[in-house]
Each structure stands twice: as C-alpha cells, then as structure tokens.
Protein backbone atom coordinates (compact mmCIF):
# COMPACT_ATOMS: atom_id res chain seq x y z
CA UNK A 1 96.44 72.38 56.59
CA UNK A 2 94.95 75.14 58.75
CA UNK A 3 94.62 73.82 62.45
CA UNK A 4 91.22 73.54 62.61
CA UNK A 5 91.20 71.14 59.62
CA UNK A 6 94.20 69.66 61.50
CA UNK A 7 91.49 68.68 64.52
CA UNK A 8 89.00 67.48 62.41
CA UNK A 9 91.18 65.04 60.54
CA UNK A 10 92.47 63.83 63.92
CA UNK A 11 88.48 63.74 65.07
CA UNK A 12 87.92 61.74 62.08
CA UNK A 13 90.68 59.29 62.63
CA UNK A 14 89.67 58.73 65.93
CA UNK A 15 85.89 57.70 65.42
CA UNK A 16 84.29 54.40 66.53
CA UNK A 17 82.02 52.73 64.20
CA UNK A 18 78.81 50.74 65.29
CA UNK A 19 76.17 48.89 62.95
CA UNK A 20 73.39 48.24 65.58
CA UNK A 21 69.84 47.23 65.59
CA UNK A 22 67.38 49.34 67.24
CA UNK A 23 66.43 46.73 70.31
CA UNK A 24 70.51 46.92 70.86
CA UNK A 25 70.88 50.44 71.13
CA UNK A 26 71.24 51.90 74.57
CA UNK A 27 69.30 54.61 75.63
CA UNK A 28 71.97 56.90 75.70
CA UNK A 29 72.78 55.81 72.20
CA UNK A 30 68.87 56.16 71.26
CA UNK A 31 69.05 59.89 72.47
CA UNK A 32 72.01 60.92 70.58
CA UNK A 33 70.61 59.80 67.55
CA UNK A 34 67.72 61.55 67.94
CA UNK A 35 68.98 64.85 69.21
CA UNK A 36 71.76 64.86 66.06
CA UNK A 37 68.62 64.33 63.76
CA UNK A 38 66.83 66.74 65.23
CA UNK A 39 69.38 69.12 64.80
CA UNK A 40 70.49 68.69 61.60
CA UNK A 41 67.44 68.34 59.94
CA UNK A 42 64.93 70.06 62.26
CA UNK A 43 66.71 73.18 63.38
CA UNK A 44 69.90 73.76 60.14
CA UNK A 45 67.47 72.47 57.45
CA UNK A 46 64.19 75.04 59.15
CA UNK A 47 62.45 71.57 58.31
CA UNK A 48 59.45 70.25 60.58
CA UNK A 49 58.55 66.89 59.67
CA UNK A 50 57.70 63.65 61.54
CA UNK A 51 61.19 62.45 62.34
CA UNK A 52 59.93 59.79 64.26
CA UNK A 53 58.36 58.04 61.38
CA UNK A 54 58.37 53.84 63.25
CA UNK A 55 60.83 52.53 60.69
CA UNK A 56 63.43 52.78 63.06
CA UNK A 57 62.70 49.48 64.73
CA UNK A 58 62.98 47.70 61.41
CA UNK A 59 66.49 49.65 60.76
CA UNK A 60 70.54 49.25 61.59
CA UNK A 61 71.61 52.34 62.78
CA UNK A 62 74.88 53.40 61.83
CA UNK A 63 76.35 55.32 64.32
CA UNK A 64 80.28 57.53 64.36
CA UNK A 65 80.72 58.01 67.61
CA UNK A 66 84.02 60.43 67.95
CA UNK A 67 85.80 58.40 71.22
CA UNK A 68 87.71 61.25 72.37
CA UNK A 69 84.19 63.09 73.58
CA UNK A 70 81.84 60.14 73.57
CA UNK A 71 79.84 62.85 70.65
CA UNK A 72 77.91 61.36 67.78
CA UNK A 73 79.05 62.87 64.87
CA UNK A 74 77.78 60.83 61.82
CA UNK A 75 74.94 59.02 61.17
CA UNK A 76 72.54 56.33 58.87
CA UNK A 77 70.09 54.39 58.90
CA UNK A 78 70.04 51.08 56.56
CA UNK A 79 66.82 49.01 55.74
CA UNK A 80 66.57 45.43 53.87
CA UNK A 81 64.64 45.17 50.55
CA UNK A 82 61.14 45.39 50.90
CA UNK A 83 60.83 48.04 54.62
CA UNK A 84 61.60 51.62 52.29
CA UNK A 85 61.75 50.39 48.74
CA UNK A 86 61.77 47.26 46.97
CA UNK A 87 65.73 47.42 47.34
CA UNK A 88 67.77 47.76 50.04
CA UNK A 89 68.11 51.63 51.26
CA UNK A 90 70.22 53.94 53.40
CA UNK A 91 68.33 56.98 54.87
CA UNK A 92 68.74 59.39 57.47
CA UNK A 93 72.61 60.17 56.78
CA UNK A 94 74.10 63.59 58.71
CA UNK A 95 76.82 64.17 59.69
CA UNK A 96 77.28 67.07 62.75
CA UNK A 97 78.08 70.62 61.20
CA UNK A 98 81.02 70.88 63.35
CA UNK A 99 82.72 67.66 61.41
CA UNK A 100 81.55 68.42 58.27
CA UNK A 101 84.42 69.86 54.99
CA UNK A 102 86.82 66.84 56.32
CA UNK A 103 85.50 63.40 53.99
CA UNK A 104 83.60 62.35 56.83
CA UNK A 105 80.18 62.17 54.59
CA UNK A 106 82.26 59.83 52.51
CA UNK A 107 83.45 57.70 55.22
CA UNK A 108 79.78 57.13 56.62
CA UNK A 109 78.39 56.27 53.08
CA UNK A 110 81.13 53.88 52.70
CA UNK A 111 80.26 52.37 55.53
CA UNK A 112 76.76 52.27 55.45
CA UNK A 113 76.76 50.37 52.07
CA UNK A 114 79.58 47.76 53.75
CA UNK A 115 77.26 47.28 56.49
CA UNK A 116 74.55 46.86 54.32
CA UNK A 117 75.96 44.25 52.07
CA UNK A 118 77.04 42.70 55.22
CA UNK A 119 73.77 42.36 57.06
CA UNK A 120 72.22 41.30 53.95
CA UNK A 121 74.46 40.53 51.10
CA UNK A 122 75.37 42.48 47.87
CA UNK A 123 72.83 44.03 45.94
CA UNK A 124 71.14 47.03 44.72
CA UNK A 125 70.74 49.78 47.00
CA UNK A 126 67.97 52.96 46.80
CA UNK A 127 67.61 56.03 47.97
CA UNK A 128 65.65 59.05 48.51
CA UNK A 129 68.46 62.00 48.29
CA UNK A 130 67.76 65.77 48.66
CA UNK A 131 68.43 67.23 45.33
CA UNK A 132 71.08 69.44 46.33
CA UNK A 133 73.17 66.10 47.37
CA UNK A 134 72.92 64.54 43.90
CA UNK A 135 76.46 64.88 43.41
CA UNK A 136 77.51 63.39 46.28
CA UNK A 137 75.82 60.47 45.86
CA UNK A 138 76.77 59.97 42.00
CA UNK A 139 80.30 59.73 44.02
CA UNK A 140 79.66 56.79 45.65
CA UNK A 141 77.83 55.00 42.58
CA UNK A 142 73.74 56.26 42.92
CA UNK A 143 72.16 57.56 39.26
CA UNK A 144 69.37 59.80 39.66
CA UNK A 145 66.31 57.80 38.78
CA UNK A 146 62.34 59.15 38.25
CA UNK A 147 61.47 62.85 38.44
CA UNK A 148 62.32 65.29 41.40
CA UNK A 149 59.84 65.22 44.25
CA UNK A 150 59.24 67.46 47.02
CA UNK A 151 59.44 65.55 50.44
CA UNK A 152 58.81 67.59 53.68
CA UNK A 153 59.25 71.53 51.84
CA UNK A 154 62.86 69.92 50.41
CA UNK A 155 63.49 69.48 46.48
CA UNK A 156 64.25 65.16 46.59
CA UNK A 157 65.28 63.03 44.11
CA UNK A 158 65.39 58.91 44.20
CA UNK A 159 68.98 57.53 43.28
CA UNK A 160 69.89 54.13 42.68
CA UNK A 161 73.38 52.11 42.95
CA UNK A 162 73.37 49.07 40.78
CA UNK A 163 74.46 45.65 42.93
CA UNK A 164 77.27 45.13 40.61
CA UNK A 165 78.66 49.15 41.11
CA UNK A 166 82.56 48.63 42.91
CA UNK A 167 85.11 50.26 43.96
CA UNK A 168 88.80 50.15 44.36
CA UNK A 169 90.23 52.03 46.41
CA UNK A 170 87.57 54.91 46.38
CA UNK A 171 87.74 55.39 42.53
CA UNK A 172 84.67 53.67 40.54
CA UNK A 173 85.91 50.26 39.32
C-alpha cells in the first residue's frame, strides 16, 4: 500500500458517523453540507442545477465527518416512502475527491440504507443514480429499473433494491 492510500485508509477508519434531521443540524454542519455538494456536483460534475431543491427539511442527512480535521468527507441524504418516490430513497451521495479510490462510497451506502431501515423499518429502497454509477449500485443490491433519463445535462437511471435484498458480510446473501 502506497502511503497515500496508507492515509486514506487511516482517514477512513477514523470517521464519525451522524444520521440527523435537518432542524438538528448545526449551522456549521448545514454549511458543510452544502459547500461539499456544491463542489462535487456543481464545480467536478460542470453541473448547474437547483441544489437547493426544499426536500432537505423532509430528509436525514447522513453526514462522515473525518474527526481528525473536523472535514466532511461523505455524504446522503435519505427520505421515507412517499417525499421522492413511492419507496423509501437515498439521494445526494458524494463523497470528497480527496477520499475517494479507498471503499469509502461503500461505507456511506451501507450506512445510509442501515439508517434508513432504522428510521423507518426494512423495506424497498429507490433511487435516481447517474448512469455512469450503475455498477456501483448493482453492488449494494439496486437493479436498473425504467429507461435512462437525462436529469440536469447528466445521463440518470432509476434503480431499485428489493426490501428482502441482504447481506452478509458485504457479499449478497
């Protein structure tokens, strides 16, 4: 492991995980969140779109703060049934370009669907992927689902993970 990938696995080990409602965020917190969006899909993805869309006061916000730096580094947002789709959804999810080639991706999608099932139980969760991504997702249980779209200049495709998808120990059950 070259030293660089040697930091970022120690970065990675080192994060703090928080599920939070909107109202519960600080504003410090708030402004991280949207600075990290910004960047990531704003000013990497040459995408101008209204960020600011007011779903995030119906959302959890999952945020990976790395402790060491107090730096946001990974983030999601998770909605109940019925605010995005008629399932349960995750949107939103970056993770900083500076963390990115060490699993981290991974860790925040597992964690977004356990906070998920945890804020409102076990079911079947959808999602509005960019295209390029589709593989990622079929990792963590999504099928692609309808045609591809175009959303904000970006090829998208919707992706669904059936309530009763599992796994053990990160290998589909």
């Amino acid at each position: 492991m070259n030293p660089i990938e040697a930091a970022r696995n120690q970065r990675l080990q080192s994060l703090r995980w928080e599920f939070v409602a909107f109202d519960a965020m600080s504003a410090q917190q708030l402004y991280a969140v949207l600075q990290l969006r910004s960047e990531v899909f704003m000013l990497e993805q040459d995408c101008v779109f209204q960020d600011m869309d007011g779903a995030d006061a119906q959302a959890m916000h999952l945020l990976g703060t790395d402790a060491e730096v107090d730096e946001l580094v990974a983030y999601a947002r998770c909605f109940a049934p019925g605010v995005k789709f008629a399932q349960a959804s995750i949107g939103r999810v970056l993770t900083r370009s500076s963390m990115r080639g060490c699993g981290l991706g991974h860790v925040l999608m597992k964690k977004a669907m356990a906070g998920l099932v945890a804020q409102w139980g076990e079911q079947a969760i959808r999602i509005g992927a960019q295209a390029r991504l589709e593989d990622f997702y079929r990792q963590h249980g999504f099928s692609g689902v309808g045609q591809p779209y175009i959303e904000d200049g970006i090829p998208h495709i919707e992706m669904l993970r059936s309530a009763n998808f599992q796994f053990y120990s990160g290998v589909k059950k």
